[in-house]
N, C-alpha and C. Protein backbone atom coordinates (compact mmCIF):
# COMPACT_ATOMS: atom_id res chain seq x y z
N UNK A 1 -73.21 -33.79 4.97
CA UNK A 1 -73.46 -34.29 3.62
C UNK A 1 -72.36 -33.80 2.70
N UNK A 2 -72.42 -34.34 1.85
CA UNK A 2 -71.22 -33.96 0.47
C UNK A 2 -71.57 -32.82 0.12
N UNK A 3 -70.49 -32.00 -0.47
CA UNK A 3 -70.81 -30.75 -1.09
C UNK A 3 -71.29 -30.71 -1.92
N UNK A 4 -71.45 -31.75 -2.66
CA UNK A 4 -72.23 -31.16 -4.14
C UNK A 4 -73.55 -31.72 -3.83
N UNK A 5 -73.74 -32.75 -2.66
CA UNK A 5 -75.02 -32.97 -2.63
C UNK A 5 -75.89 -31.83 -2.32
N UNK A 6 -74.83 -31.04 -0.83
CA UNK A 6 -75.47 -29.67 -0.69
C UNK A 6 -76.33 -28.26 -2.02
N UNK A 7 -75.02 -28.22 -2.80
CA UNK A 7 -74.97 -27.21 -3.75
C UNK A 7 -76.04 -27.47 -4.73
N UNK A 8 -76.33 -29.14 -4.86
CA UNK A 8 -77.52 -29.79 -5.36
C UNK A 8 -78.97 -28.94 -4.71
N UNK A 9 -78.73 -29.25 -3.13
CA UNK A 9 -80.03 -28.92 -2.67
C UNK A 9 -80.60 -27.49 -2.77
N UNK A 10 -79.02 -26.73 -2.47
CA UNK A 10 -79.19 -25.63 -3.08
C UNK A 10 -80.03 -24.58 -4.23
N UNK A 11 -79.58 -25.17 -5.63
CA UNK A 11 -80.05 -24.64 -6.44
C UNK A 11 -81.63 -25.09 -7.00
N UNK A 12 -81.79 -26.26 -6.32
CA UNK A 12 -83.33 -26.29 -6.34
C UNK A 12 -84.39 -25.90 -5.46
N UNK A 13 -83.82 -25.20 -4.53
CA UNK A 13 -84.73 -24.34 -3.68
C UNK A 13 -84.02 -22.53 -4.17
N UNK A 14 -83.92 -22.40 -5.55
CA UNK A 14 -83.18 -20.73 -5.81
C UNK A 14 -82.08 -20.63 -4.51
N UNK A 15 -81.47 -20.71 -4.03
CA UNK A 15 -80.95 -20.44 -3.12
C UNK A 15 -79.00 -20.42 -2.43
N UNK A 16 -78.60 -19.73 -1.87
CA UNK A 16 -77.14 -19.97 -2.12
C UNK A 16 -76.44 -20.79 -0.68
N UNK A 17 -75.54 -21.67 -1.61
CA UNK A 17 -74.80 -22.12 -0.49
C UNK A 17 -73.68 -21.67 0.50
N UNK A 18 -74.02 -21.27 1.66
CA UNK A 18 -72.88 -20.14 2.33
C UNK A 18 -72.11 -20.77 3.42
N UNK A 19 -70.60 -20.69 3.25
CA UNK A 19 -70.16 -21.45 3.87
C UNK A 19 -69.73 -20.40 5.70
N UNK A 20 -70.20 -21.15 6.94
CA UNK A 20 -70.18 -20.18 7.58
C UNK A 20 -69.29 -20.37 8.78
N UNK A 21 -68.77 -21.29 8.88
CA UNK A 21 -67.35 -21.42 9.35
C UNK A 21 -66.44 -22.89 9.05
N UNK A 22 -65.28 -22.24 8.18
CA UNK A 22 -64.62 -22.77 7.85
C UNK A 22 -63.42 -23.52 8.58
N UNK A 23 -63.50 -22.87 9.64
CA UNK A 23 -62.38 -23.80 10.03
C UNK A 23 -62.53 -24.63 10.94
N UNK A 24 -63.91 -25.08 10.69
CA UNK A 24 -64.83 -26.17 11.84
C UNK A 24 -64.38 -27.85 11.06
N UNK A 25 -63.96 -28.80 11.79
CA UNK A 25 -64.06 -30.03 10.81
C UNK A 25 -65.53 -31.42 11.49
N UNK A 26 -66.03 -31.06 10.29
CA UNK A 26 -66.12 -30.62 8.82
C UNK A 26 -66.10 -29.23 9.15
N UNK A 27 -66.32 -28.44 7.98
CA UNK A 27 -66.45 -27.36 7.57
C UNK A 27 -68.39 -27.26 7.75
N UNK A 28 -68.98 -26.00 8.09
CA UNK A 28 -70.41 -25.67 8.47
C UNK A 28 -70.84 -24.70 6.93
N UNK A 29 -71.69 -25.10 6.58
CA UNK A 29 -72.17 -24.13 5.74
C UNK A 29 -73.77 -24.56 5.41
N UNK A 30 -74.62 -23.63 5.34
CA UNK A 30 -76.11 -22.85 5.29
C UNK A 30 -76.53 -22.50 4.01
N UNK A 31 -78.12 -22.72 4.13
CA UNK A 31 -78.24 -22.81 2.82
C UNK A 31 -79.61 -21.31 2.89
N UNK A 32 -79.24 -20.20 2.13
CA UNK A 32 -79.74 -19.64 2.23
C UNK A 32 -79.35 -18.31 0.99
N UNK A 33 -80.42 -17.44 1.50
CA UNK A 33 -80.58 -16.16 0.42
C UNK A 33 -79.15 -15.22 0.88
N UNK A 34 -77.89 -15.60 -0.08
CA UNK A 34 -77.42 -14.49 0.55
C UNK A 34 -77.10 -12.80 0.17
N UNK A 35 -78.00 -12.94 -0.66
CA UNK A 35 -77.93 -11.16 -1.15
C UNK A 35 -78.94 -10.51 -0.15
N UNK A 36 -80.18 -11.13 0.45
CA UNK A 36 -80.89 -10.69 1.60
C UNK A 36 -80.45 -10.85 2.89
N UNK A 37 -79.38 -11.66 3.06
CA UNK A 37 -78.65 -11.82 4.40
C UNK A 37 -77.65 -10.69 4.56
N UNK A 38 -76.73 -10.65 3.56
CA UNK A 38 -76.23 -8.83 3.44
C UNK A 38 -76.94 -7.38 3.87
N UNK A 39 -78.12 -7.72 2.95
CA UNK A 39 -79.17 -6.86 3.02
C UNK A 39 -79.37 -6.26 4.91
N UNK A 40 -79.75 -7.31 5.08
CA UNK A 40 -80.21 -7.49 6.42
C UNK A 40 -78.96 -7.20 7.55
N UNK A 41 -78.02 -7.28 7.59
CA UNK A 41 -76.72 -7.03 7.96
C UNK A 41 -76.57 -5.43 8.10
N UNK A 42 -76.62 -5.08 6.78
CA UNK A 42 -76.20 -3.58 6.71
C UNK A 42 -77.70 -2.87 7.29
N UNK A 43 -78.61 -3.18 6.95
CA UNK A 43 -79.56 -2.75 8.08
C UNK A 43 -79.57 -2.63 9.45
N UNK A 44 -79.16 -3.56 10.01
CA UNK A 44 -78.66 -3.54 11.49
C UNK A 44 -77.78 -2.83 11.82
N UNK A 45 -76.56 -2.73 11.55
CA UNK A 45 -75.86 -2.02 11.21
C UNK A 45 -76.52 -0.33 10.89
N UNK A 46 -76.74 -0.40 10.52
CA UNK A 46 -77.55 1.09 10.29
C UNK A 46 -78.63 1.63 11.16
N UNK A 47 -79.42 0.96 11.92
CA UNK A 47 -80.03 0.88 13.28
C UNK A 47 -79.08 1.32 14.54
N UNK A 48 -77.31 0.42 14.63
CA UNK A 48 -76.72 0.42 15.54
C UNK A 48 -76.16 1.88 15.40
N UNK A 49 -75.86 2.26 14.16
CA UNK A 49 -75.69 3.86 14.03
C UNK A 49 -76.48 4.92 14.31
N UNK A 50 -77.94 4.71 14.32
CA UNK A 50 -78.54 5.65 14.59
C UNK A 50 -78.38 6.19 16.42
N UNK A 51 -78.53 4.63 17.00
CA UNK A 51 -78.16 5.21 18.49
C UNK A 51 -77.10 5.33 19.18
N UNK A 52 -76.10 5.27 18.25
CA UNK A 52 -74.70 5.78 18.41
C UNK A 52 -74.14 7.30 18.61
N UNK A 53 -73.80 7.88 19.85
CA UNK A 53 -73.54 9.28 20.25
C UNK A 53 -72.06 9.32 19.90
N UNK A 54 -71.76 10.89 18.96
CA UNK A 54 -70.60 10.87 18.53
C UNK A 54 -70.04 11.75 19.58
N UNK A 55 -69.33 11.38 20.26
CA UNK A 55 -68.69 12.49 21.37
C UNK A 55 -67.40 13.44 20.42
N UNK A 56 -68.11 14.78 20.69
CA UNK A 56 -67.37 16.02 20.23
C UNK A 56 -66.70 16.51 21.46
N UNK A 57 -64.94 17.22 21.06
CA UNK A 57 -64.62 17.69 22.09
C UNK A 57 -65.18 19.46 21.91
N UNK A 58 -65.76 20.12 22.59
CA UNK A 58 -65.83 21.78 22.83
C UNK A 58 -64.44 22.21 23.26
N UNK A 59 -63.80 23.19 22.91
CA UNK A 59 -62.60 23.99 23.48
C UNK A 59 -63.11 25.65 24.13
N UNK A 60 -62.82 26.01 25.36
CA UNK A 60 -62.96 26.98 25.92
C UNK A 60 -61.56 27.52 26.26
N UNK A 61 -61.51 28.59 25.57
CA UNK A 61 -60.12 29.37 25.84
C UNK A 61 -60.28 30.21 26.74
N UNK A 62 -59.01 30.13 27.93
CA UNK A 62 -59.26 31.13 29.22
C UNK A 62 -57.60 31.94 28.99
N UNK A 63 -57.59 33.03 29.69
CA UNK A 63 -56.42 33.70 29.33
C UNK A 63 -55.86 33.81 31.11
N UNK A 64 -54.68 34.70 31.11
CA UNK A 64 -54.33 34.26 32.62
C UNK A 64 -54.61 35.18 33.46
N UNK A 65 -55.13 36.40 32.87
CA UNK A 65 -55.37 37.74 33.11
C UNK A 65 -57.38 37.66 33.03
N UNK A 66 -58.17 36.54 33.29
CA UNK A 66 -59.45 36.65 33.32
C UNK A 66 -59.91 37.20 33.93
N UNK A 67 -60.89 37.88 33.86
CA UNK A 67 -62.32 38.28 35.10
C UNK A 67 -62.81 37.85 35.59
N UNK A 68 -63.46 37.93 36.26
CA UNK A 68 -64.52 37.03 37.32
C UNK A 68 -65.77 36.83 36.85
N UNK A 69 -66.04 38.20 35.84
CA UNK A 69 -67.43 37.65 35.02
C UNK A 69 -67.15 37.20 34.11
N UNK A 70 -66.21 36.95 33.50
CA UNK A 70 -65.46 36.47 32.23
C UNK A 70 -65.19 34.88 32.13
N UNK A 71 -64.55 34.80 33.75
CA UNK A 71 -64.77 33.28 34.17
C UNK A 71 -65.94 32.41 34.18
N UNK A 72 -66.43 33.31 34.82
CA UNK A 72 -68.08 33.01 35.20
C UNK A 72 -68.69 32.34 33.78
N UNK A 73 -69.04 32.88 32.91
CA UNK A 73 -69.56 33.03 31.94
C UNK A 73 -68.70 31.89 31.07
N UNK A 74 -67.36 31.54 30.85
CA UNK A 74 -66.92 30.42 30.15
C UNK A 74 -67.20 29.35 31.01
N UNK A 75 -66.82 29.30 32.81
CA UNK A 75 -67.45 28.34 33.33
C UNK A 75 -68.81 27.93 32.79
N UNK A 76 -69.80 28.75 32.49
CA UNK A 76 -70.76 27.93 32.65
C UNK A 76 -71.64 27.31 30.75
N UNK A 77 -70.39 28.30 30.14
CA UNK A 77 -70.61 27.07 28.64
C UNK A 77 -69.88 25.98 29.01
N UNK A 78 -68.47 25.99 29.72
CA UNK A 78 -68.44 24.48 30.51
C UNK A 78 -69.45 23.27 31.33
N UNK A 79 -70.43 24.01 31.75
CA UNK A 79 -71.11 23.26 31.80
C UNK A 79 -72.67 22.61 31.20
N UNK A 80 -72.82 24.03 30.68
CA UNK A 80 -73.75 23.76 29.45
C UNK A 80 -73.16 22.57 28.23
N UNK A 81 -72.04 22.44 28.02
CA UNK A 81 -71.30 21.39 27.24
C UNK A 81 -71.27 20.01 27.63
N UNK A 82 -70.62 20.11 29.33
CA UNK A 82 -70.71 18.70 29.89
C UNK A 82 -72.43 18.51 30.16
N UNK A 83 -73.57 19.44 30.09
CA UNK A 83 -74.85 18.60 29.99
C UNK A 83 -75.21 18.01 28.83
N UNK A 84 -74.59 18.48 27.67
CA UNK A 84 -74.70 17.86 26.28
C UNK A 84 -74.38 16.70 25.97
N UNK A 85 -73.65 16.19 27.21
CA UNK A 85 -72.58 15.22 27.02
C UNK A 85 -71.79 15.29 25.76
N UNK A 86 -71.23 16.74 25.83
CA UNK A 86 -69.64 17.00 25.24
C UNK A 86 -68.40 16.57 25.93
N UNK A 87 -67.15 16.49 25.78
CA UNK A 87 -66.18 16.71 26.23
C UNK A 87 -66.04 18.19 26.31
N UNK A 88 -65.04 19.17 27.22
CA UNK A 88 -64.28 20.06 27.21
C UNK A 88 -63.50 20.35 27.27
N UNK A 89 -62.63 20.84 26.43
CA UNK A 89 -61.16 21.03 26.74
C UNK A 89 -61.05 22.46 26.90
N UNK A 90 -60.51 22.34 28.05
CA UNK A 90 -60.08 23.98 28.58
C UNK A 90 -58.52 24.21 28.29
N UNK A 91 -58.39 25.65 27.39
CA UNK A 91 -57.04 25.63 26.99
C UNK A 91 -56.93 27.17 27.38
N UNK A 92 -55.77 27.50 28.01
CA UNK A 92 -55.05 28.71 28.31
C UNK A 92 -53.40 28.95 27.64
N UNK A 93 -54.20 29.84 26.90
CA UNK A 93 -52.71 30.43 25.89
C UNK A 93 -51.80 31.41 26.31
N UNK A 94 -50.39 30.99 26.43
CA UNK A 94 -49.84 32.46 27.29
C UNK A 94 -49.05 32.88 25.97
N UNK A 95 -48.66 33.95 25.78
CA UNK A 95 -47.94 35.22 24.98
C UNK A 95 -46.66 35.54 25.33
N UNK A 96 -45.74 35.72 25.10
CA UNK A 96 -44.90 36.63 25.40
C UNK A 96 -44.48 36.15 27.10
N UNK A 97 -44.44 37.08 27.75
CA UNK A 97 -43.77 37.02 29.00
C UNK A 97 -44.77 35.94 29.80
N UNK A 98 -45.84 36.13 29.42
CA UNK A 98 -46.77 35.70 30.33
C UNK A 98 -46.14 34.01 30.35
N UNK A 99 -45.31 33.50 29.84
CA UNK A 99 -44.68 31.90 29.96
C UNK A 99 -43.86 32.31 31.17
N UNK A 100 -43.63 33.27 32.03
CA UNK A 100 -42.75 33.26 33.25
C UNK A 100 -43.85 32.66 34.05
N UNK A 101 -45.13 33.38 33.74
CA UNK A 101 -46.59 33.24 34.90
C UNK A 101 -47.42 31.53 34.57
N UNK A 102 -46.83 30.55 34.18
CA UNK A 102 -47.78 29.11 33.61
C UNK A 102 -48.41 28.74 35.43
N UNK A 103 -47.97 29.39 36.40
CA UNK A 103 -48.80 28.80 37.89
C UNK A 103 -50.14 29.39 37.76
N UNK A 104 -50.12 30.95 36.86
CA UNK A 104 -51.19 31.66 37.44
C UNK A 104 -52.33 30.81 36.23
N UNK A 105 -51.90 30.25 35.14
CA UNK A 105 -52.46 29.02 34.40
C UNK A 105 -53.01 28.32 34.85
N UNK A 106 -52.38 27.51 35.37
CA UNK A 106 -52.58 26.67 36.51
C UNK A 106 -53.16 26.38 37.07
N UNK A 107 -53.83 27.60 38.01
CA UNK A 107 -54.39 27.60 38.85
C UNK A 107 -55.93 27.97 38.59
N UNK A 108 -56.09 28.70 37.17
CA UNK A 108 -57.83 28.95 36.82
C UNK A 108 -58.18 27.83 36.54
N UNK A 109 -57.21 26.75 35.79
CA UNK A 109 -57.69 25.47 35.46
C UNK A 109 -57.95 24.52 36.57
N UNK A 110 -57.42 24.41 37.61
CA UNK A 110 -57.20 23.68 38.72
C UNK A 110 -58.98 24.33 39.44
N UNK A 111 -59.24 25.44 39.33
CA UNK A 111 -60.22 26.55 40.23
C UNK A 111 -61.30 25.92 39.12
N UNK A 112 -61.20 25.73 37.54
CA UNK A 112 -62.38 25.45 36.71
C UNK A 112 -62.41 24.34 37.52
N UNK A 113 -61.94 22.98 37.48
CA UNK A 113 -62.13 21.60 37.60
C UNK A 113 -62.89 21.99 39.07
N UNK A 114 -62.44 22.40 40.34
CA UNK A 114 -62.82 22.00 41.60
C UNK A 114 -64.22 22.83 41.22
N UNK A 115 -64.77 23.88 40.17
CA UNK A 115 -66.01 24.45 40.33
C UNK A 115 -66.77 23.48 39.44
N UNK A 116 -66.59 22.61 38.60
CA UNK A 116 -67.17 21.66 37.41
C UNK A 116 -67.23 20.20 37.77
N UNK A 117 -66.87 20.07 39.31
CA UNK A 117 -66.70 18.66 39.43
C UNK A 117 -67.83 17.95 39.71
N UNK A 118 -68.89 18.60 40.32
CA UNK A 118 -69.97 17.74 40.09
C UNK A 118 -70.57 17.43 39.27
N UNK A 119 -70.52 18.10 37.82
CA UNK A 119 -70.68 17.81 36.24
C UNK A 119 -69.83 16.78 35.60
N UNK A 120 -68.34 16.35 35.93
CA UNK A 120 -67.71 16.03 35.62
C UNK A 120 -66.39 15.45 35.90
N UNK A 121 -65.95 14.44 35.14
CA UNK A 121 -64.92 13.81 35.35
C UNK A 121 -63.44 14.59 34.74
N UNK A 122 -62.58 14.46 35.54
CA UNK A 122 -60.76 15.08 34.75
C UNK A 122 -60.52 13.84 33.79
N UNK A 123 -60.43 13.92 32.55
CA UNK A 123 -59.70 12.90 31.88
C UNK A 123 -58.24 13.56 31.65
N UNK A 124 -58.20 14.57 31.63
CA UNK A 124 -56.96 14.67 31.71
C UNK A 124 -56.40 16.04 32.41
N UNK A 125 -55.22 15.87 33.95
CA UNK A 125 -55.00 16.38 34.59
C UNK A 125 -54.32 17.77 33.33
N UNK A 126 -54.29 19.15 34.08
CA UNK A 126 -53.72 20.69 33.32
C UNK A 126 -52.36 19.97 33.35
N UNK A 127 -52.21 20.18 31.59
CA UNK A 127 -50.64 20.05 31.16
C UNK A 127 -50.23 20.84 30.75
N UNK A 128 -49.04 21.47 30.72
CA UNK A 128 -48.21 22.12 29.56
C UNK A 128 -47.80 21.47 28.05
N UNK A 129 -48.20 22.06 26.93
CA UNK A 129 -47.37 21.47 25.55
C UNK A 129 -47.29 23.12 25.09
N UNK A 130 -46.11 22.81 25.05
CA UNK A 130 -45.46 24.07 24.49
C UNK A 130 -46.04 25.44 24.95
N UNK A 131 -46.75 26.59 24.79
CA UNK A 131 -46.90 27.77 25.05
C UNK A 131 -49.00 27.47 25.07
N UNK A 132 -49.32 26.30 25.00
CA UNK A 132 -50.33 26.22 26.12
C UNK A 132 -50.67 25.46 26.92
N UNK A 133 -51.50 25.31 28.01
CA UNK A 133 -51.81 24.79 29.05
C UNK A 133 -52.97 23.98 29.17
N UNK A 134 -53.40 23.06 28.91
CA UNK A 134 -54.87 22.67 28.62
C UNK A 134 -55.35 21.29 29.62
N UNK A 135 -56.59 21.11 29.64
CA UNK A 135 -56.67 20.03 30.77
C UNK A 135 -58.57 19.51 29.63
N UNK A 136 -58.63 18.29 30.18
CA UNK A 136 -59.74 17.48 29.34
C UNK A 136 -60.61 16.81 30.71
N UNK A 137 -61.89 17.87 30.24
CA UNK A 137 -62.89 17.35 31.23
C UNK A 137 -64.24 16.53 30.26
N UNK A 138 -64.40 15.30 30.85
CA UNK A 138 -65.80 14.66 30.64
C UNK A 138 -66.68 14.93 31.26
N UNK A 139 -68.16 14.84 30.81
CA UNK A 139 -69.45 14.75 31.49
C UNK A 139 -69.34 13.03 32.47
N UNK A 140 -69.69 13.59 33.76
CA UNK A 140 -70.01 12.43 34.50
C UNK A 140 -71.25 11.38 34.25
N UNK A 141 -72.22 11.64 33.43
CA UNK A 141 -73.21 10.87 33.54
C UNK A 141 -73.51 10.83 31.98
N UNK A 142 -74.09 9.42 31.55
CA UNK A 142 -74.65 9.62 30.33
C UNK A 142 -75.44 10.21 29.77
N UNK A 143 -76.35 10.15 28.61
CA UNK A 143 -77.49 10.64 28.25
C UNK A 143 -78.95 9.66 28.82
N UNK A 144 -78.40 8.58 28.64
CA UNK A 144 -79.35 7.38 29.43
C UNK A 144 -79.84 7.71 30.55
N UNK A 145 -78.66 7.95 31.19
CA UNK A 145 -78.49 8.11 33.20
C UNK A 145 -79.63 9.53 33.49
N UNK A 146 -79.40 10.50 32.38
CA UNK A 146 -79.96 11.98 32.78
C UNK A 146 -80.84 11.81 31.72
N UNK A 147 -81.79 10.79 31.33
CA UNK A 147 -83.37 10.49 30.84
C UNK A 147 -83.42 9.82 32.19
N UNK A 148 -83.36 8.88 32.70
CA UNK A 148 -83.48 8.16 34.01
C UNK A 148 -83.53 8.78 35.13
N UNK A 149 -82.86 9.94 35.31
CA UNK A 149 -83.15 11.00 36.24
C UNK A 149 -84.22 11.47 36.68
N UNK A 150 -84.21 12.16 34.86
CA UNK A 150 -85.69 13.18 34.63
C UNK A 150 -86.94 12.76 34.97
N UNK A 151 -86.89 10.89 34.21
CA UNK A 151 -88.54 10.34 34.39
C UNK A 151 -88.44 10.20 36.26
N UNK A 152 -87.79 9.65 36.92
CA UNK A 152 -87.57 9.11 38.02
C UNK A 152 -88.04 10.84 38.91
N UNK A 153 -87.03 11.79 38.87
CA UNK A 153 -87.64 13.11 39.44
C UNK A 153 -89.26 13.88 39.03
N UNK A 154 -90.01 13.29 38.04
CA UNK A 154 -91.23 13.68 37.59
C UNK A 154 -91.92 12.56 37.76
N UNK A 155 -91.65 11.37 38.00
CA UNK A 155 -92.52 10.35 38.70
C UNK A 155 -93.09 10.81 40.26
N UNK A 156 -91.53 10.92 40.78
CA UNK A 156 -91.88 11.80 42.43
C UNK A 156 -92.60 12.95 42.31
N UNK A 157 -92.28 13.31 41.66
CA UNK A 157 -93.12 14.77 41.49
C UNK A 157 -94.96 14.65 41.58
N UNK A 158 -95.37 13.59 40.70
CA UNK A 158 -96.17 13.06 40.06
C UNK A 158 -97.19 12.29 41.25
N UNK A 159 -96.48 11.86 42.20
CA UNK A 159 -97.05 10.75 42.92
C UNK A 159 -97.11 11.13 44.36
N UNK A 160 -96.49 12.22 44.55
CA UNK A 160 -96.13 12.66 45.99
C UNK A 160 -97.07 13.71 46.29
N UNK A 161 -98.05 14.05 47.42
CA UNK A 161 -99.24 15.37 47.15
C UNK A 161 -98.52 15.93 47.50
N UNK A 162 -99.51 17.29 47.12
CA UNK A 162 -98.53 18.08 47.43
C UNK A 162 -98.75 18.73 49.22
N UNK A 163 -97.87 19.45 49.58
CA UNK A 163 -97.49 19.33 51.50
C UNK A 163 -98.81 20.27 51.92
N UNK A 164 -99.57 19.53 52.74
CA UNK A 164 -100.58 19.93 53.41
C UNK A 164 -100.24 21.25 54.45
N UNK A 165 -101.21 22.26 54.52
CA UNK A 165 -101.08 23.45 54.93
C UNK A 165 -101.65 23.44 56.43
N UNK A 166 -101.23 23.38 57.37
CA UNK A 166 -101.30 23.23 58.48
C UNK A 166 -102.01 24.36 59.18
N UNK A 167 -102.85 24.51 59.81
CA UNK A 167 -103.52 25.84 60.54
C UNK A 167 -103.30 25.98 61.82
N UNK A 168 -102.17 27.36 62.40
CA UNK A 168 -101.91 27.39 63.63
C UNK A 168 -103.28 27.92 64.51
N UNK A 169 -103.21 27.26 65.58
CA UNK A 169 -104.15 27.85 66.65
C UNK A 169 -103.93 29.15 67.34
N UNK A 170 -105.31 29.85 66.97
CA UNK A 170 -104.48 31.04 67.59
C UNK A 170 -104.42 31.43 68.96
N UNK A 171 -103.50 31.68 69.32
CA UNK A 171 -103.18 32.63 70.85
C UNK A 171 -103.40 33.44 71.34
């Protein structure tokens, strides 16, 4: 129909004429509320934010001279992080001489990843930038995947009796 017949029909139902794609021939346009169509927009929009996960990276600093309980113990906020579904970035800072030693670097990071790998993915292999050493590990599974787990392992739990106690005969 003509546009002004539209813009006609328009304003006698209160209502606005919205043109909604223009580069259609003809041209498409709707006749409707559009301060509540906005409305309604940014609402959704605001829904899609709520279940939106902001992935934070965690940084764990290891030195090249660590302990074993020292390791221990940052290993496993490494993995307390990748259950959060954090990122981690593991960074080792060397000092002074210790830039002759970047293998012995190297190699706690290389020793974190092969102990964190069932938590997690390498996004990024141990690099050198300048005087540190750092490597970027992801959580392997979502938050979805590990709700889907949980109900799925407490369903079995749930449904399975529990193991009957068998009575040996005695001898």
């Amino acid at each position: 129909m003509p546009p002004y017949e539209a813009i006609r029909k328009a304003r006698e139902k209160n209502l606005d004429l919205v043109e909604i794609s223009p580069t259609a021939q003809p041209p498409v346009c709707r006749i409707m509320d559009y301060g509540k169509y906005l409305y309604q927009q940014e609402k959704k929009e605001r829904e899609a934010k709520k279940h939106q996960k902001t992935i934070t990276v965690k940084e764990v600093k290891f030195r090249i001279n660590v302990d074993d309980h020292d390791y221990e113990t940052k290993k496993n906020h490494v993995l307390r992080f990748l259950g959060e579904g954090d990122k981690v970035k593991a960074t080792i800072f060397f000092r002074g001489r210790e830039m002759t030693r970047t293998g012995l670097g190297r190699q706690i990071l290389e020793r974190l990843i092969k102990d964190v790998e069932s938590e997690s993915i390498v996004e990024f292999r141990p690099r050198q930038e300048g005087n540190t050493l750092h490597a970027i590990l992801a959580p392997k599974k979502s938050d979805k995947e590990r709700e889907r787990e949980k109900q799925k392992a407490a369903a079995q739990s749930a449904s399975s009796p529990p193991p009957a106690q068998v009575a040996k005969p005695a001898s």
